[in-house]
Protein backbone atom coordinates (compact mmCIF):
# COMPACT_ATOMS: atom_id res chain seq x y z
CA UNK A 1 -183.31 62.66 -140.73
CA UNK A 2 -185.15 60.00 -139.03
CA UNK A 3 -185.74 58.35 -135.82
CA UNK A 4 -184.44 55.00 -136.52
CA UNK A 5 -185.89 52.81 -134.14
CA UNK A 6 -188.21 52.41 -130.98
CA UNK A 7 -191.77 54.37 -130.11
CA UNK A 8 -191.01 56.95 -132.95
CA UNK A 9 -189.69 54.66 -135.32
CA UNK A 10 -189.42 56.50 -138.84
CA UNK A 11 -190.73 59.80 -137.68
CA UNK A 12 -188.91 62.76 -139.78
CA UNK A 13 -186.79 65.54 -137.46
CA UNK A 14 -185.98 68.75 -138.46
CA UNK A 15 -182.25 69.86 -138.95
CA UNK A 16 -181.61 72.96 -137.80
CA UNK A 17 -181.15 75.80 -141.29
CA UNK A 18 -177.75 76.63 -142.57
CA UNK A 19 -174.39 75.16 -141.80
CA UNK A 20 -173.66 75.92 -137.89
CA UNK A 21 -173.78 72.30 -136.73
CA UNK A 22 -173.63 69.07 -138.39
CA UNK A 23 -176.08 66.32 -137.61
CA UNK A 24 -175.16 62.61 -136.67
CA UNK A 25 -175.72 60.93 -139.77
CA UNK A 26 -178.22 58.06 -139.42
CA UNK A 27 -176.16 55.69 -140.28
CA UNK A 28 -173.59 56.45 -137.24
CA UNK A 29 -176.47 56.78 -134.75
CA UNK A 30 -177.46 53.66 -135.87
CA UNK A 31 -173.86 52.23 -135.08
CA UNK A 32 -174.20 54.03 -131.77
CA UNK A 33 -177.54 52.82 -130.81
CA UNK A 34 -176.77 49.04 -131.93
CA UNK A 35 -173.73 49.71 -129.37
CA UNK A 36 -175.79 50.93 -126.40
CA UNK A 37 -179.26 48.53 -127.07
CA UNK A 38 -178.14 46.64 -123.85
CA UNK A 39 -178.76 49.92 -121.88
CA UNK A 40 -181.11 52.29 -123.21
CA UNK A 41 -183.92 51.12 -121.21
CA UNK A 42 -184.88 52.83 -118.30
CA UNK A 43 -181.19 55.13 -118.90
CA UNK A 44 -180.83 58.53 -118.36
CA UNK A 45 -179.31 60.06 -121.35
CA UNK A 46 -177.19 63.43 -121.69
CA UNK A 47 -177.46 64.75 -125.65
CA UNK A 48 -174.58 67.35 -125.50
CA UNK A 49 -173.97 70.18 -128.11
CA UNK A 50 -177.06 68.08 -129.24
CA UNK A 51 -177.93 70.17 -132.66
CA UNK A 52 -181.25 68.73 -133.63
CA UNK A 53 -181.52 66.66 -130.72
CA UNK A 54 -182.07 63.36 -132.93
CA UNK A 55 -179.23 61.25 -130.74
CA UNK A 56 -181.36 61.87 -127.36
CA UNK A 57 -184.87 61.77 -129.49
CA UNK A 58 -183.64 58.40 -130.32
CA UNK A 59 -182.90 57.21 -127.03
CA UNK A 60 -186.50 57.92 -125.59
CA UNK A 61 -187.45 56.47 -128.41
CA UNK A 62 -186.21 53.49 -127.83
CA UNK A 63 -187.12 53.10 -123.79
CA UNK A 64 -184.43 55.83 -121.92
CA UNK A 65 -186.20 57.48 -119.09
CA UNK A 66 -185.02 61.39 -119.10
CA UNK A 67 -182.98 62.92 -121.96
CA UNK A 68 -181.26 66.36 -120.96
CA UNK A 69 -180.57 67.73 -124.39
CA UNK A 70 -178.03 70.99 -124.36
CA UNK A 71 -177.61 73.38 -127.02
CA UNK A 72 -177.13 77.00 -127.45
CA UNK A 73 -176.89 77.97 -131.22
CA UNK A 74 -180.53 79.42 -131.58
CA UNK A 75 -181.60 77.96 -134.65
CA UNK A 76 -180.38 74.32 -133.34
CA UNK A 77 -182.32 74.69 -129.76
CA UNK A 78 -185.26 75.82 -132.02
CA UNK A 79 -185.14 72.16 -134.08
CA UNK A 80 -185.25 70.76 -130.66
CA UNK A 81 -188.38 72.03 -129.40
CA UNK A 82 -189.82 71.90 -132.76
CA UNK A 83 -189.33 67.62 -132.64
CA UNK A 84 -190.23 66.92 -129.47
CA UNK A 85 -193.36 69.43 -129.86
CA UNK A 86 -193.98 67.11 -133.16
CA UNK A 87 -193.78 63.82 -131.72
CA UNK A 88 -195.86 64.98 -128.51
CA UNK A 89 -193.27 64.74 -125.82
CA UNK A 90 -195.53 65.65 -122.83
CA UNK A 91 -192.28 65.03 -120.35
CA UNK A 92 -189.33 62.73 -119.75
CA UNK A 93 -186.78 65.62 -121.01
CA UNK A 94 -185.07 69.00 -120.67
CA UNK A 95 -183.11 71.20 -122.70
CA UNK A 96 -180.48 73.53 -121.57
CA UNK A 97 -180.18 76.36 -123.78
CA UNK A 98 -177.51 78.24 -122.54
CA UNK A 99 -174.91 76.03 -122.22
CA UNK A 100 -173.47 72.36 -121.86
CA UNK A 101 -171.49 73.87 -118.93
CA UNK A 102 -174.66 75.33 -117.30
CA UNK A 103 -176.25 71.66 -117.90
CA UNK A 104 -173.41 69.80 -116.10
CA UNK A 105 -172.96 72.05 -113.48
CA UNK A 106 -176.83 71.78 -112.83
CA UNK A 107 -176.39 68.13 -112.71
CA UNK A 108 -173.67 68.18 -110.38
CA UNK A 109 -175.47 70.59 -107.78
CA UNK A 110 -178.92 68.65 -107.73
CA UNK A 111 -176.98 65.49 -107.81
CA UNK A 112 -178.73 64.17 -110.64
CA UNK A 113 -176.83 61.32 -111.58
CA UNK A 114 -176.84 60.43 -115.81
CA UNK A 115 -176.57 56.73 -117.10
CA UNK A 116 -174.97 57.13 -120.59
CA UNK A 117 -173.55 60.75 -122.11
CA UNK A 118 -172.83 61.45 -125.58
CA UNK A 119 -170.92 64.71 -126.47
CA UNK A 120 -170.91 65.35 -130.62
CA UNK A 121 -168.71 69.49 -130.19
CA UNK A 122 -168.24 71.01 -133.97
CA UNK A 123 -164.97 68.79 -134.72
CA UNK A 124 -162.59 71.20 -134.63
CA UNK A 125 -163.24 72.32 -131.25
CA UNK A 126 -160.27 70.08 -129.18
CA UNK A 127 -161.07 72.90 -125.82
CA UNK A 128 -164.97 71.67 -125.78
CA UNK A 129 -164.09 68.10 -126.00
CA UNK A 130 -161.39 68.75 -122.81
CA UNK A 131 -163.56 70.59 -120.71
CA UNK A 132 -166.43 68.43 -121.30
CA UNK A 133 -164.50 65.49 -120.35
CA UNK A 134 -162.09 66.92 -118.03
CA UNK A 135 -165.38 68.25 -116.17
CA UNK A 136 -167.26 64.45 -116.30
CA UNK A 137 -164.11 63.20 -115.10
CA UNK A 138 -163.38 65.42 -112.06
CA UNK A 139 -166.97 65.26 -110.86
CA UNK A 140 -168.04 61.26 -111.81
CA UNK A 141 -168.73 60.42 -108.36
CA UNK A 142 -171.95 62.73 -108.67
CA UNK A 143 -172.93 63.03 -112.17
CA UNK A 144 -172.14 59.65 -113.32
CA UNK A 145 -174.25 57.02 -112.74
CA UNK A 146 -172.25 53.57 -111.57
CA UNK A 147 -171.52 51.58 -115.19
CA UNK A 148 -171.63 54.85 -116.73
CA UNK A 149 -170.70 55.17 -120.34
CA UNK A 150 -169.45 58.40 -122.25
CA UNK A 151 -169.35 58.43 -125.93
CA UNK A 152 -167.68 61.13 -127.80
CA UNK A 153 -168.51 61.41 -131.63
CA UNK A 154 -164.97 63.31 -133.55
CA UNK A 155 -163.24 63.06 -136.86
CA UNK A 156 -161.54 60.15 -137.61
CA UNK A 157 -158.22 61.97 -137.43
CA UNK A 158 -159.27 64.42 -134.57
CA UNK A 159 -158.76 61.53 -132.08
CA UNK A 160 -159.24 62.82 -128.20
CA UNK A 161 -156.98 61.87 -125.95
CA UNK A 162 -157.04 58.22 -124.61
CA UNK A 163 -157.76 59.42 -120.57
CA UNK A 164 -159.09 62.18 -118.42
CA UNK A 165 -158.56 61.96 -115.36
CA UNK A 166 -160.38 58.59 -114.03
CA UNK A 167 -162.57 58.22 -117.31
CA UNK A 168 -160.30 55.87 -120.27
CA UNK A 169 -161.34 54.93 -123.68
CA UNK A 170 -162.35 51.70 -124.21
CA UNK A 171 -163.92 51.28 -127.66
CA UNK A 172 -162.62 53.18 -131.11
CA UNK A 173 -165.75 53.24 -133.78
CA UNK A 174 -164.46 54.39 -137.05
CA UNK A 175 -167.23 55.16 -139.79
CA UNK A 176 -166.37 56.92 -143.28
CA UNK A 177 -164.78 60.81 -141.59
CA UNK A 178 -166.37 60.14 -138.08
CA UNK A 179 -165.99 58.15 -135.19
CA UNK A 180 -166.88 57.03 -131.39
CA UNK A 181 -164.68 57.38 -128.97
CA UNK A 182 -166.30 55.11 -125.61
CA UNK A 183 -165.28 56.16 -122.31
CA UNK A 184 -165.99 54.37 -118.97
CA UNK A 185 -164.29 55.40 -115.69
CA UNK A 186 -161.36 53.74 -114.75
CA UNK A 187 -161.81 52.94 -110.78
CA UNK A 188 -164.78 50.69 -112.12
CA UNK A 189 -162.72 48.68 -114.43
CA UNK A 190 -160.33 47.98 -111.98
CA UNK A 191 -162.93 47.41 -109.50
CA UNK A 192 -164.51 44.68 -112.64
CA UNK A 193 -161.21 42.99 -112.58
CA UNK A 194 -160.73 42.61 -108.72
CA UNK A 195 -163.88 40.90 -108.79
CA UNK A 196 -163.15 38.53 -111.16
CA UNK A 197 -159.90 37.56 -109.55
CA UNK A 198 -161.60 37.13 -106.53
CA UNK A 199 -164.22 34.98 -108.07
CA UNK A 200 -161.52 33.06 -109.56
């Protein structure tokens, strides 16, 4: 794996040993980041169930202010520590290692509001994808920043559902066996559209 673009273009990250989580490939992060160029700078980026951490590497990389990586399988929190220590990261992140829970709740009690969040659960596990969402959903007022997106990466035929709660899909990505699912929260679409009828 490398980073793909940005301040570390090129730079090699280590994948964590063994077959306990499954990297972005670099040719969906690439999709991804081409999606999100319009925001990166200055964002403040979630990486959650982040595995080697290359999704949020590649957002500093590429101007994001903070990256809050989460991740609690051992040898994955290790590759984390082990790029950032490699690329000289002297700040502008933080990794949860317990879990993505403990991250959002932290969030949510310092009121620490994130820009874009990307969620990328072991495929098969529909309960992290629902909490995880459900969670963002319930609490958006505090931890989501206002124009917020939330990307979840799943199987092409392991599609979430199309809402929780206020946040709705709005963009399908399919590439090969994996996909994007975008979410943005629903009272600022409508919110979008009232505007534009009362320009109009």
């Amino acid at each position: 794996m490398r980073v793909i673009a940005g301040k570390y273009r090129s730079r090699v990250l280590q994948a964590p040993r063994g077959l306990d989580t499954r990297p972005t490939s670099d040719r969906l992060r690439e999709t991804l980041f081409n999606v999100l160029a319009p925001r990166i700078a200055g964002a403040r980026f979630a990486d959650l169930y982040a595995g080697s951490g290359a999704v949020g590497i590649e957002a500093l990389s590429r101007g994001a202010e903070f990256c809050w990586f989460a991740e609690r399988e051992p040898k994955a929190v290790s590759a984390i520590r082990a790029n950032v220590a490699a690329l000289k990261l002297q700040g502008g992140y933080a990794i949860e290692d317990r879990s993505v829970g403990k991250l959002l709740h932290s969030l949510v009690k310092n009121a620490r509001a994130v820009d874009i969040v990307f969620l990328d659960p072991p495929y098969e596990a529909g309960d992290e994808y629902r909490a995880t969402l459900d969670f963002l959903a319930q609490n958006h007022a505090t931890v989501l920043a206002e124009g917020a997106v939330v990307i979840a990466e799943h199987a092409r035929k392991l599609l979430p559902a199309e809402s929780f709660g206020v946040l709705t899909r709005t963009r399908l990505l399919v590439q090969g066996d994996a996909a994007l699912s975008f979410y943005a929260c629903r009272v600022e679409i409508f919110d979008a559209d009232a505007e534009l009828l009362a320009a109009d």
